[in-house]
Protein backbone atom coordinates (compact mmCIF):
# COMPACT_ATOMS: atom_id res chain seq x y z
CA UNK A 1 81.86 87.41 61.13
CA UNK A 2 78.80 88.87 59.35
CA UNK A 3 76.38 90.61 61.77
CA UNK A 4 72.51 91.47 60.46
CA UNK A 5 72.47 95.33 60.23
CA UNK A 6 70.32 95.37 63.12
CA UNK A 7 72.84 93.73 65.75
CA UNK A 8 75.39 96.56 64.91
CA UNK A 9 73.96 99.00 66.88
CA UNK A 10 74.06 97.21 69.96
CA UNK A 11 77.64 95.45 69.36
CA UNK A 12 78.68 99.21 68.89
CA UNK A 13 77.49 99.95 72.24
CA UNK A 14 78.87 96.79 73.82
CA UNK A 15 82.51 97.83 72.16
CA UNK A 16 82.21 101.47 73.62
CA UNK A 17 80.99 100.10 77.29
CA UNK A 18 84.12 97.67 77.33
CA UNK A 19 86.39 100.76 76.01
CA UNK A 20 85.40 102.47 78.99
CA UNK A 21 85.73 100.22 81.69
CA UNK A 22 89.28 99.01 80.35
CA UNK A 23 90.22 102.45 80.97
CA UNK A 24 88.70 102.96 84.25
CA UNK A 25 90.05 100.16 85.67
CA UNK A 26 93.81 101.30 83.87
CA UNK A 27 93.12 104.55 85.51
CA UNK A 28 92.54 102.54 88.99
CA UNK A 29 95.24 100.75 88.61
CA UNK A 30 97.79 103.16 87.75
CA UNK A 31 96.24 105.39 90.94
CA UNK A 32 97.58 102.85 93.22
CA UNK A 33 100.43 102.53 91.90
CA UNK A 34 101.20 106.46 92.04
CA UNK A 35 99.74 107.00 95.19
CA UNK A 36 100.42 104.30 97.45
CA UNK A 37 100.50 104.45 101.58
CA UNK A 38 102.08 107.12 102.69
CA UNK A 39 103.90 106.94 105.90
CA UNK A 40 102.83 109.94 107.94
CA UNK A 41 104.17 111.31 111.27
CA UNK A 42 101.79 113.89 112.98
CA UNK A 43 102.81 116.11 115.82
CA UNK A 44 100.54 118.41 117.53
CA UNK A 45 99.96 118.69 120.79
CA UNK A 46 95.74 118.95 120.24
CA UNK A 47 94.47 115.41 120.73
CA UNK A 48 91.34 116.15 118.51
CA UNK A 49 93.64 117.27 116.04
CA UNK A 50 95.26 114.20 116.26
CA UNK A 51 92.69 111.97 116.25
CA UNK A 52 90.99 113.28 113.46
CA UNK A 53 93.48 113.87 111.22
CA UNK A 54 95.17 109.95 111.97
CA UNK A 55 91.71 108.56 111.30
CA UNK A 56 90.91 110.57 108.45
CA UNK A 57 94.64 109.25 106.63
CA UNK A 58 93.77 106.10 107.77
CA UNK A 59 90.92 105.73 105.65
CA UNK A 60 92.35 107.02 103.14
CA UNK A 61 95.17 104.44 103.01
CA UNK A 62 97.85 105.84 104.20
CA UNK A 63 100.15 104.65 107.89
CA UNK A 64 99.56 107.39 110.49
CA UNK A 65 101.99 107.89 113.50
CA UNK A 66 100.94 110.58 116.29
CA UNK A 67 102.73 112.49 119.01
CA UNK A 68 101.24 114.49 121.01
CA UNK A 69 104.49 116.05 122.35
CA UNK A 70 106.80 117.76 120.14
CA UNK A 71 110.26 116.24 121.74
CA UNK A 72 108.73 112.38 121.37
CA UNK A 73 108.02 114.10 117.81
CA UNK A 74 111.63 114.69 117.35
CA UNK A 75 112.51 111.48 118.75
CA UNK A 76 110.23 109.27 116.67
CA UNK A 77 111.68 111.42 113.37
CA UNK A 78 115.25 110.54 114.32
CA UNK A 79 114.95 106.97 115.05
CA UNK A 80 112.18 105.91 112.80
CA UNK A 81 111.74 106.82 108.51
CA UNK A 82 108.62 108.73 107.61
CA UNK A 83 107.57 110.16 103.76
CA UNK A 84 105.70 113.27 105.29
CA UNK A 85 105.68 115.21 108.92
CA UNK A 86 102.57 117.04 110.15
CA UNK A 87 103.84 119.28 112.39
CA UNK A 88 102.44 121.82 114.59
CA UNK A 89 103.99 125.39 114.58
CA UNK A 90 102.43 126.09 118.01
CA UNK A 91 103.06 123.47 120.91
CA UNK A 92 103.72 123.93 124.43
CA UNK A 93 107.12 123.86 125.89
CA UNK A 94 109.02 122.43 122.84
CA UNK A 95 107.16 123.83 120.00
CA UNK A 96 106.97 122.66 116.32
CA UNK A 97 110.01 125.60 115.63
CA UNK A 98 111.58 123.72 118.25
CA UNK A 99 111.69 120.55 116.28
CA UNK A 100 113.01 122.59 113.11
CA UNK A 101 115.91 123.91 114.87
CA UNK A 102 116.64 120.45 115.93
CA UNK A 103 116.97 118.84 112.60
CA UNK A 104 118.59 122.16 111.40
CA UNK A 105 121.22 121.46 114.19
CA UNK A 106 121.49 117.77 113.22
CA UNK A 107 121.69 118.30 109.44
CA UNK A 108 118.74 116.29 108.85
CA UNK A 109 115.82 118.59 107.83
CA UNK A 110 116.51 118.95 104.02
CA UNK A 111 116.14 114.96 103.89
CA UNK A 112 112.40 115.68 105.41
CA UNK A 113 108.95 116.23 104.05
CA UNK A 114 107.56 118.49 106.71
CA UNK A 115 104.22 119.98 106.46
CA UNK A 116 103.23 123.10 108.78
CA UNK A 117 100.12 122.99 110.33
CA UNK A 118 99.64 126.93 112.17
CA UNK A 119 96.78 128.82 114.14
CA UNK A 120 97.93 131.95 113.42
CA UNK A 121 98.83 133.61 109.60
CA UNK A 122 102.43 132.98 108.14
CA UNK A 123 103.53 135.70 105.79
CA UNK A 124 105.18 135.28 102.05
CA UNK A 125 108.19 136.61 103.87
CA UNK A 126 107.99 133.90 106.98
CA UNK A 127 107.01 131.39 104.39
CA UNK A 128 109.74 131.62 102.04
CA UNK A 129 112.31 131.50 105.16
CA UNK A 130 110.59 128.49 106.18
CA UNK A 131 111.19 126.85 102.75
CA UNK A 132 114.65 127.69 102.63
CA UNK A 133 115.08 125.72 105.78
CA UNK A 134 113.42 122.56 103.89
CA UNK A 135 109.70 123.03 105.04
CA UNK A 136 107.78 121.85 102.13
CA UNK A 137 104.30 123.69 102.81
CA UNK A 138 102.16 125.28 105.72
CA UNK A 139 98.72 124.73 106.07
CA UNK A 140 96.71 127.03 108.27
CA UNK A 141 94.15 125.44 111.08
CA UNK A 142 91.42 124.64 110.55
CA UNK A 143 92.70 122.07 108.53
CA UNK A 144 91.00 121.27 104.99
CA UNK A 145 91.02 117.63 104.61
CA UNK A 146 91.03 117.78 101.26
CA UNK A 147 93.75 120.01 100.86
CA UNK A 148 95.82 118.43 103.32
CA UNK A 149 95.50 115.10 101.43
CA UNK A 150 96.85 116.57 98.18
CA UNK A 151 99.69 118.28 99.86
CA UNK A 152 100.62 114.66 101.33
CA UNK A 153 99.93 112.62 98.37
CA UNK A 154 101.70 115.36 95.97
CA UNK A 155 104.95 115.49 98.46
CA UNK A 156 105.40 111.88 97.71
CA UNK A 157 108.52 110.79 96.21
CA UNK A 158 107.44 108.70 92.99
């Protein structure tokens, strides 16, 4: 194929614009693949809380499951399977500790993605205790979307 001298310049250009949306649309691709719904649980006893954070995930592609009562929590994390828990530290009468010690007791919290949400400070020392037990990270209130997003979509299991 012989182009005029003039025509290379823009067949150049043409070649680079194609280059870059093959690889966009690679990158797209492969980002769906990687990060696909996640199947979230949220407990907190704060229906704002809940509400925003379920509609927020929602958007963002991923199944959201709420309880606002941290023993139908416990109940919906024993009977159904969920990739990551959003679980309040602080809940009226059975609190998010509550629901630890349950799974502790039951053998089932090292099987469990379970991300803290907490009003009040945890400490390197509290923190490390709580990841011995199989908590995978604490987030304090309030909650950064953003961060919260990459703490769910980076506890995924690929």
């Amino acid at each position: 194929l012989f182009l005029p001298p003039s025509s290379y310049q823009s067949t150049l250009k043409n070649y680079k614009v194609i280059c870059v949306l093959e690889a966009e649309i690679r990158n797209i691709y492969l980002n769906s693949i990687f990060i696909s719904c996640v199947k979230v649980l949220l407990i907190d006893d704060s229906k704002n809380t809940t509400e925003m954070v379920s509609k927020y995930l929602t958007l963002k592609g991923h199944e959201c499951t709420v309880s606002n009562d941290g023993e139908k929590g416990l109940s919906l994390i024993l009977e159904k399977k969920f990739d990551v828990i959003l679980l309040d530290l602080a809940m009226p009468e059975f609190s998010g500790g509550d629901v630890i010690s349950a799974l502790e007791k039951n053998g089932k919290i090292k099987d469990k993605k379970i991300i803290l949400f907490t009003s009040s400070g945890v400490t390197s020392t509290q923190l490390q205790a709580l990841q011995k037990k199989g908590i995978h990270s604490v987030i304090n209130k309030p909650v950064k979307m953003d961060e919260l997003l990459s703490k769910i979509e980076s506890s995924q299991v690929l």
